[in-house]
Protein backbone atom coordinates (compact mmCIF):
# COMPACT_ATOMS: atom_id res chain seq x y z
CA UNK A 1 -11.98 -3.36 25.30
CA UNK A 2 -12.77 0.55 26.72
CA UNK A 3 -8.39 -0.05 27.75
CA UNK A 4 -8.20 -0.96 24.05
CA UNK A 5 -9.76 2.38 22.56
CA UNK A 6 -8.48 4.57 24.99
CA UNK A 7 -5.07 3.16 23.76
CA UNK A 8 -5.89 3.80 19.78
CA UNK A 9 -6.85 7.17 20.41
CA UNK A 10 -4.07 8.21 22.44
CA UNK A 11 -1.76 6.98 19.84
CA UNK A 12 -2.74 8.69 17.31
CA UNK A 13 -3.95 12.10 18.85
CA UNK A 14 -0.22 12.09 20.84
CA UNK A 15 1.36 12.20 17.60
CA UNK A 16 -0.57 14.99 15.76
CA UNK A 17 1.91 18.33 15.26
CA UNK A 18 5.19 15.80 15.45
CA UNK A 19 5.75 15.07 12.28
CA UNK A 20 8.75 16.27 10.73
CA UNK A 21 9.23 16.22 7.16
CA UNK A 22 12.56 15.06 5.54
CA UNK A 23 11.27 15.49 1.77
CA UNK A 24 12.91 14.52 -1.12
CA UNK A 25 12.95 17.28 -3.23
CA UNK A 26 9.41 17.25 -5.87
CA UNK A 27 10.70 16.20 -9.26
CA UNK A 28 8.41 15.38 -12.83
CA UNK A 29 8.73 12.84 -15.41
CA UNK A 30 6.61 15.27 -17.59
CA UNK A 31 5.70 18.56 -17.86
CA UNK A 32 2.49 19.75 -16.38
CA UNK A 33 -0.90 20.26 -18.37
CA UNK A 34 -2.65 23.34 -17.99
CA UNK A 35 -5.94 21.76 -17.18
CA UNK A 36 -5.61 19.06 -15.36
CA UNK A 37 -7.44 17.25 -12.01
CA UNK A 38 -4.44 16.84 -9.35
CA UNK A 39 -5.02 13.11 -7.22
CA UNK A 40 -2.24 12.12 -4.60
CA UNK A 41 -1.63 8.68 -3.91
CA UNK A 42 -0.12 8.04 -0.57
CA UNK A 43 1.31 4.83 0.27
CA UNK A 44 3.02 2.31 2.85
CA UNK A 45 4.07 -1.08 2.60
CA UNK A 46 5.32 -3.91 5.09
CA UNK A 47 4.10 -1.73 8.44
CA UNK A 48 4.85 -4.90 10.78
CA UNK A 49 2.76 -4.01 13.35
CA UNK A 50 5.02 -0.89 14.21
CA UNK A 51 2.82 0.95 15.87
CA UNK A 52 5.35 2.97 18.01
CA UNK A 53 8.31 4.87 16.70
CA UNK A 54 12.07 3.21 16.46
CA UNK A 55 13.62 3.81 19.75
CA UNK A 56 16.55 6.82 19.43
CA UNK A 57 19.18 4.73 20.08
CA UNK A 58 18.11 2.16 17.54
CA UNK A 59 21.11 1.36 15.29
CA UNK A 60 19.82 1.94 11.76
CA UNK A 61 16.29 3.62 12.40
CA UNK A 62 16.95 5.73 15.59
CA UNK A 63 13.86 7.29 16.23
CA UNK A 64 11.40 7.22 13.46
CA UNK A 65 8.50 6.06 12.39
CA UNK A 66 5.68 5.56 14.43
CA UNK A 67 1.72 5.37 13.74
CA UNK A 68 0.92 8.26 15.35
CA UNK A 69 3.25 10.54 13.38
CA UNK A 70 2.38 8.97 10.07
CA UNK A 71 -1.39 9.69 11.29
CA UNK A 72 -0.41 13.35 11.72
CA UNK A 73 1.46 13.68 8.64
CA UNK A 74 -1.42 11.91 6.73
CA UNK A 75 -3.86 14.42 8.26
CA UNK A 76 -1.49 17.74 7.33
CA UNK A 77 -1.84 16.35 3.58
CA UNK A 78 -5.47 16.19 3.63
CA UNK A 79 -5.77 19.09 4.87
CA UNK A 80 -3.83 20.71 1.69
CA UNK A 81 -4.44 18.67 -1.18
CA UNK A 82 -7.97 17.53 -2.68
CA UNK A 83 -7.85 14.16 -4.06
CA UNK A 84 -6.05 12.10 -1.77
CA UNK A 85 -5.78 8.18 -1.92
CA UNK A 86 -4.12 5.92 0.91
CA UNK A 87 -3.24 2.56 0.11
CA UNK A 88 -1.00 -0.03 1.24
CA UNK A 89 0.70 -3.04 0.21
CA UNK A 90 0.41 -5.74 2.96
CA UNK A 91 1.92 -7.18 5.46
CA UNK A 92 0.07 -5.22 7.67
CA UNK A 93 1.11 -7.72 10.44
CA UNK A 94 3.49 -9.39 12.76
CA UNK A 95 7.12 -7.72 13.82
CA UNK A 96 6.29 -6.42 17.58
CA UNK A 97 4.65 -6.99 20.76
CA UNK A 98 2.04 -5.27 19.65
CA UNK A 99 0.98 -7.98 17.22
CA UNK A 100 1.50 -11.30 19.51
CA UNK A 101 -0.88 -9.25 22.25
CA UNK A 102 -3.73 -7.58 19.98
CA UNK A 103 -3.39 -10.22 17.23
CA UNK A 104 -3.97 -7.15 14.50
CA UNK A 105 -6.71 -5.37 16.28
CA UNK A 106 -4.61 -2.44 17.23
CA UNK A 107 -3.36 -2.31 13.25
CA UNK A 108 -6.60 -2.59 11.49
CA UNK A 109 -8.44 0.14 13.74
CA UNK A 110 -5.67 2.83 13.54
CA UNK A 111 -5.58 2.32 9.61
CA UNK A 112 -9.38 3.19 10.06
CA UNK A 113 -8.81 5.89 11.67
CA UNK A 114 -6.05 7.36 9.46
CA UNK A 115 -8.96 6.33 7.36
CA UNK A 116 -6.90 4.17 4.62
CA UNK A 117 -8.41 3.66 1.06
CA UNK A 118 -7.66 0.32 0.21
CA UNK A 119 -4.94 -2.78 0.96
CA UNK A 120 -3.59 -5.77 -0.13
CA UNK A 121 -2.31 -8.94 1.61
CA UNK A 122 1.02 -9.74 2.48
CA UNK A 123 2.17 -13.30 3.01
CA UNK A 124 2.59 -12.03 6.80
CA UNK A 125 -0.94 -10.98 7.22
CA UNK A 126 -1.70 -15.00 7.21
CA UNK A 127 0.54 -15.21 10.51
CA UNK A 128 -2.38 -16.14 12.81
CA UNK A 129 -4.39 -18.02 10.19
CA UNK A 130 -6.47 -17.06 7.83
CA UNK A 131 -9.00 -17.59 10.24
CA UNK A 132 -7.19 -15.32 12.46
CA UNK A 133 -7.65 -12.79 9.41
CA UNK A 134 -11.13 -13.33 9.27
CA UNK A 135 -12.25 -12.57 12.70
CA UNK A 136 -10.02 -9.03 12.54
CA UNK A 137 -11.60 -8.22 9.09
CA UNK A 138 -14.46 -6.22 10.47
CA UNK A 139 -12.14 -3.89 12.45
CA UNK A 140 -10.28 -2.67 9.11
CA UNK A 141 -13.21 -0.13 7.81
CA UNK A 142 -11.10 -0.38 4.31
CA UNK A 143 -11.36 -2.67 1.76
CA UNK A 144 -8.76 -5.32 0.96
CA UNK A 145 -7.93 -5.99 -2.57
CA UNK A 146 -6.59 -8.98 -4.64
CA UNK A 147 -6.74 -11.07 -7.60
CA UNK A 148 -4.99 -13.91 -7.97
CA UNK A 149 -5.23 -15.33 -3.86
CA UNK A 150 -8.70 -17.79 -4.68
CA UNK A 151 -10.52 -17.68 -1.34
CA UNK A 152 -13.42 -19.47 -2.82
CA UNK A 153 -12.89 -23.03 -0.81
CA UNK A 154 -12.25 -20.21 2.75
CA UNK A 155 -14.01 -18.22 5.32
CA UNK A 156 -12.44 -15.41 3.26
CA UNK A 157 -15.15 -16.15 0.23
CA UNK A 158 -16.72 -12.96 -1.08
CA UNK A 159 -14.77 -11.26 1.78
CA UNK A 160 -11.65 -9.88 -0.60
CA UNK A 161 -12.33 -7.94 -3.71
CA UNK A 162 -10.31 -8.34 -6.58
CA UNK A 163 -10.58 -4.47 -7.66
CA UNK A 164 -12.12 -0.87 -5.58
CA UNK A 165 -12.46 1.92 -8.48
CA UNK A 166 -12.00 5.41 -6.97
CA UNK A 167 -13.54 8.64 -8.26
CA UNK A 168 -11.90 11.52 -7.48
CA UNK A 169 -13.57 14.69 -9.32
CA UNK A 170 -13.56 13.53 -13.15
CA UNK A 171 -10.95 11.01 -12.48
CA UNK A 172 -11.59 6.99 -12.21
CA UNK A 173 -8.70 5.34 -10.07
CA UNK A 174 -8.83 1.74 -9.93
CA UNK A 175 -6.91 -0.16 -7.80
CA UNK A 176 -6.16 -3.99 -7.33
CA UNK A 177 -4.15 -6.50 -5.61
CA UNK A 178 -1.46 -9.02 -5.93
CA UNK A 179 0.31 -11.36 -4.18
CA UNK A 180 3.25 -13.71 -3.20
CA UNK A 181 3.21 -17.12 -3.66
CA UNK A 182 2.65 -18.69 -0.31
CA UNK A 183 3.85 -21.56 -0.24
CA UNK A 184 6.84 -22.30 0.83
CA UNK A 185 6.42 -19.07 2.62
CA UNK A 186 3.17 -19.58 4.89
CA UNK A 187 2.03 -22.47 6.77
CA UNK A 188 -0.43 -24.62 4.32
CA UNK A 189 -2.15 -25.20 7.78
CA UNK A 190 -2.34 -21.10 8.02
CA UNK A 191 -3.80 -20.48 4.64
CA UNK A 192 -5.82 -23.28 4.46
CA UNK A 193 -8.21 -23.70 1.15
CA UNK A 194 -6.35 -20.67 -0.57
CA UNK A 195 -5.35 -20.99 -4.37
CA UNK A 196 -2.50 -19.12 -5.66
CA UNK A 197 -3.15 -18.53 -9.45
CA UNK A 198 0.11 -16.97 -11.61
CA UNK A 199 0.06 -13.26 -11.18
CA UNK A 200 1.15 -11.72 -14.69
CA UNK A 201 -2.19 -13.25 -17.00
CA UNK A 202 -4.53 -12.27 -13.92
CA UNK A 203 -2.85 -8.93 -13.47
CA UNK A 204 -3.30 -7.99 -17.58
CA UNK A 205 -6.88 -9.13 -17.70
CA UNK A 206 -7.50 -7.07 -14.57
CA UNK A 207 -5.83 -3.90 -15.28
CA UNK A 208 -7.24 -3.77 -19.02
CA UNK A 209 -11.06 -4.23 -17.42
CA UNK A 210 -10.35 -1.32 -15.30
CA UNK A 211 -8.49 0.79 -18.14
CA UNK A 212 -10.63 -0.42 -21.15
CA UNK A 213 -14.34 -1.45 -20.07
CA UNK A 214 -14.65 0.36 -16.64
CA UNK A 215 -12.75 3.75 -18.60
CA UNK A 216 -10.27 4.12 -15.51
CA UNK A 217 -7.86 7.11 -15.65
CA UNK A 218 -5.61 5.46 -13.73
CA UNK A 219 -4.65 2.01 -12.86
CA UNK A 220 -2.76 1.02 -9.62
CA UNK A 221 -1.81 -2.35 -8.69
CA UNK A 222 -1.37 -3.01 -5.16
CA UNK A 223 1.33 -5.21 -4.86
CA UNK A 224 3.18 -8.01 -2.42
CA UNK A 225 5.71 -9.95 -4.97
CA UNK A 226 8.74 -8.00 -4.18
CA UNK A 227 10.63 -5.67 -6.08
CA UNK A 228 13.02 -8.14 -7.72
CA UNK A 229 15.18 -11.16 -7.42
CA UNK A 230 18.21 -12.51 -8.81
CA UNK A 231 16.24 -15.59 -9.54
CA UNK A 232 13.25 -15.93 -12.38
CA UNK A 233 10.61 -15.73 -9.58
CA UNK A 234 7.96 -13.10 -10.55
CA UNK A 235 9.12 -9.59 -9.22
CA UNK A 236 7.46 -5.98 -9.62
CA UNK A 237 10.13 -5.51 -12.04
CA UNK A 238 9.00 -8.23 -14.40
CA UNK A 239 5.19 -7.65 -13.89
CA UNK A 240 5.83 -4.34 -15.15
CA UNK A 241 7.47 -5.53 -18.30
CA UNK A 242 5.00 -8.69 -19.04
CA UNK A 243 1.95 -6.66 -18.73
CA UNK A 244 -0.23 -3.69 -20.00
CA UNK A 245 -2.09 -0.61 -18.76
CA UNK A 246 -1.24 -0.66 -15.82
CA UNK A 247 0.15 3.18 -14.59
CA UNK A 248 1.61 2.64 -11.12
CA UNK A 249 2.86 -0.38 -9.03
CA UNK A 250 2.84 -0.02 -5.29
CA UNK A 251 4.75 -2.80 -4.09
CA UNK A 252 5.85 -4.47 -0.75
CA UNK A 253 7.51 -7.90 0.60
CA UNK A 254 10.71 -7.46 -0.22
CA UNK A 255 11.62 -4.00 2.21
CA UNK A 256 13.54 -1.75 -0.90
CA UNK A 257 13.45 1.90 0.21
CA UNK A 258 13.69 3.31 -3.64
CA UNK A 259 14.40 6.47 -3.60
CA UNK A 260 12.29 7.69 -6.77
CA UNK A 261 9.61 5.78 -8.78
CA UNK A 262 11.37 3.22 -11.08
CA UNK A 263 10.12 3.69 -14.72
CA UNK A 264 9.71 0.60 -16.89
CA UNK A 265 8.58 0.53 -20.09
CA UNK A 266 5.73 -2.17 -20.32
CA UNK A 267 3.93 -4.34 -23.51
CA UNK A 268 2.67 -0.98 -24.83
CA UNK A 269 5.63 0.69 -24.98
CA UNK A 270 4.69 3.12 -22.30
CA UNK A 271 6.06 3.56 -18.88
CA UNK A 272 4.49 1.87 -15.85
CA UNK A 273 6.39 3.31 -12.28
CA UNK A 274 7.29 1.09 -9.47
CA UNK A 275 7.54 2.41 -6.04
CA UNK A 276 8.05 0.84 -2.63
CA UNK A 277 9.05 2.59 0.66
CA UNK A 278 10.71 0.22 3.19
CA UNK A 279 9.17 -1.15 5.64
CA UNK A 280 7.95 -0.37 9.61
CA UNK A 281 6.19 2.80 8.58
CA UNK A 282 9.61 4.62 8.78
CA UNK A 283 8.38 6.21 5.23
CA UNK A 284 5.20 7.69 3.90
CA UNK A 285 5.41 7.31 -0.15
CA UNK A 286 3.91 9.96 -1.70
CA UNK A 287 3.10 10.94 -5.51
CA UNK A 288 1.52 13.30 -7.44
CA UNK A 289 -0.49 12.63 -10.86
CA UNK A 290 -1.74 15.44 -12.62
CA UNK A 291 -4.47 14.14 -15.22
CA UNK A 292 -5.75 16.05 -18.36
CA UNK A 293 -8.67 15.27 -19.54
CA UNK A 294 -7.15 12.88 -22.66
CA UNK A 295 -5.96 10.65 -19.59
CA UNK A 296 -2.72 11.80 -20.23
CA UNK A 297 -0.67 13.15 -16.83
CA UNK A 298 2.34 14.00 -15.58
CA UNK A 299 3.57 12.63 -11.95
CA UNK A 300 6.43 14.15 -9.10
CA UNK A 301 7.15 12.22 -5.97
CA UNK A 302 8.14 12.79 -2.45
CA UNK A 303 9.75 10.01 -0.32
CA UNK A 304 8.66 11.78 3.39
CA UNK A 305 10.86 10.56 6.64
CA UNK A 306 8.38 9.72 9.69
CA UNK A 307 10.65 11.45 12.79
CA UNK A 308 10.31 13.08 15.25
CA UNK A 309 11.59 16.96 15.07
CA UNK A 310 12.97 17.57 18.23
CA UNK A 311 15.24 14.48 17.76
């Protein structure tokens, strides 16, 4: 175990300085207020248990990525900005070595110690069971968010939350979780006694508690359908349009790198933005919301490439 933290530390404190930024260039769907409270959301999604960076003659990622790099660059922004919020989408596990050895150990304590906000569960993060989930629960000093996965017949009772709210000066941030169907995806054996409930009906009645009764600024769902399909399965893009308040969707499963938030305009008539970075922690998402005090706000992005600078 003493092998195992050396390891953790290592990893991340190798890393710090060797970030370097490839930034897509700040841009605003609105102007800015004059008085406003500034909160950045930073984001991943679909990390796969990459904990070290793409090898340099790797095809299509040659080297980036990496835990330790994302650490640093994590720890520059906090240093800078205020109000930050890290979050992530799920699947969390599975893809290396490093997985089939440490079983998500090594994962879940160097998301502690970039010290992540809140996650969600990906259909991967059932890989060793959901027992398997269980016992590496205590390592992940986050909480894990969802609302339409019904743990209540699991070890996982009471153990999930379907929402985290998140003050940050005078603004409320909640946050909550959704995800995939799992069947047909995940072992019934795996998952056990989990329910999966529809997503859109759950999702609406959870994001206007958090706008309407609990008087959140902003409303993020956290989640692991996928972007979109060519089929009529339930996709980011379609949660956006079937439902209400909700301000940002953070998604995962499906590995899209968008390039900027996509805008869609939901039930209201107003626009709820759908991001998503990749996968393997080859991208840190990153956007800016500038809130005035009439919960109005204004948002610019940066998509920032995890390399190293002296490759």
């Amino acid at each position: 175990m003493s092998n195992r933290r050396k390891f953790i530390k290592q990893t991340l404190l190798s890393g710090f300085g060797l970030a370097s930024l490839n930034l897509v260039p700040l841009r605003s769907f609105a102007a800015k207020k004059k008085k406003y409270v500034k909160i950045t959301i930073l984001h991943t999604n679909d990390v796969h248990s990459h904990i070290e960076p793409f090898p340099n003659n790797d095809p299509k990622y040659p080297g980036l990525g990496g835990a330790a790099r994302r650490a640093a660059l994590i720890q520059q922004i906090r240093s800078e900005e205020q109000n930050v919020l890290l979050l992530d989408a799920g699947d969390i596990f599975q893809g290396t070595p490093y997985f089939n050895l440490y079983n998500g150990e090594i994962d879940f304590k160097l998301m502690s110690l970039m010290q992540y906000d809140c996650a969600t569960i990906g259909n991967h993060d059932f890989d060793n069971g959901i027992d398997g989930l269980d016992k590496m629960l205590p390592l992940a000093k986050f909480p894990f968010v969802n609302v339409n996965y019904d743990f209540n017949n699991t070890i996982l009772k009471d153990k999930i939350h379907p929402y985290k709210i998140f003050t940050k000066e005078s603004v409320k941030v909640g946050v909550f979780g959704i995800g995939v169907e799992l069947d047909g995806l995940v072992g019934k054996k795996l998952y056990k006694g989990t329910k999966y409930n529809e997503p859109v009906s759950i999702a609406n009645q959870t994001a206007q508690l958090l706008k309407m009764d609990k008087k959140c600024d902003l409303v993020i769902c956290l989640s692991h359908l996928g972007y979109k399909y060519k089929s009529g399965k339930i996709s980011d893009l379609k949660l956006a349009e079937k439902t209400r308040n909700i301000d940002l969707i953070i998604g995962g499963h499906t590995h899209t790198f968008l390039e900027k938030p996509t805008k869609i305009r939901n039930l209201s008539g107003k626009n709820t933005l759908i991001t998503q970075v990749g996968w393997a922690g080859i991208n840190l998402g990153r956007l800016d919301f500038y809130v005035n005090e009439n919960q109005n706000y204004s948002v610019s992005y940066q998509n920032i490439r995890i390399k190293n600078k002296s490759f």
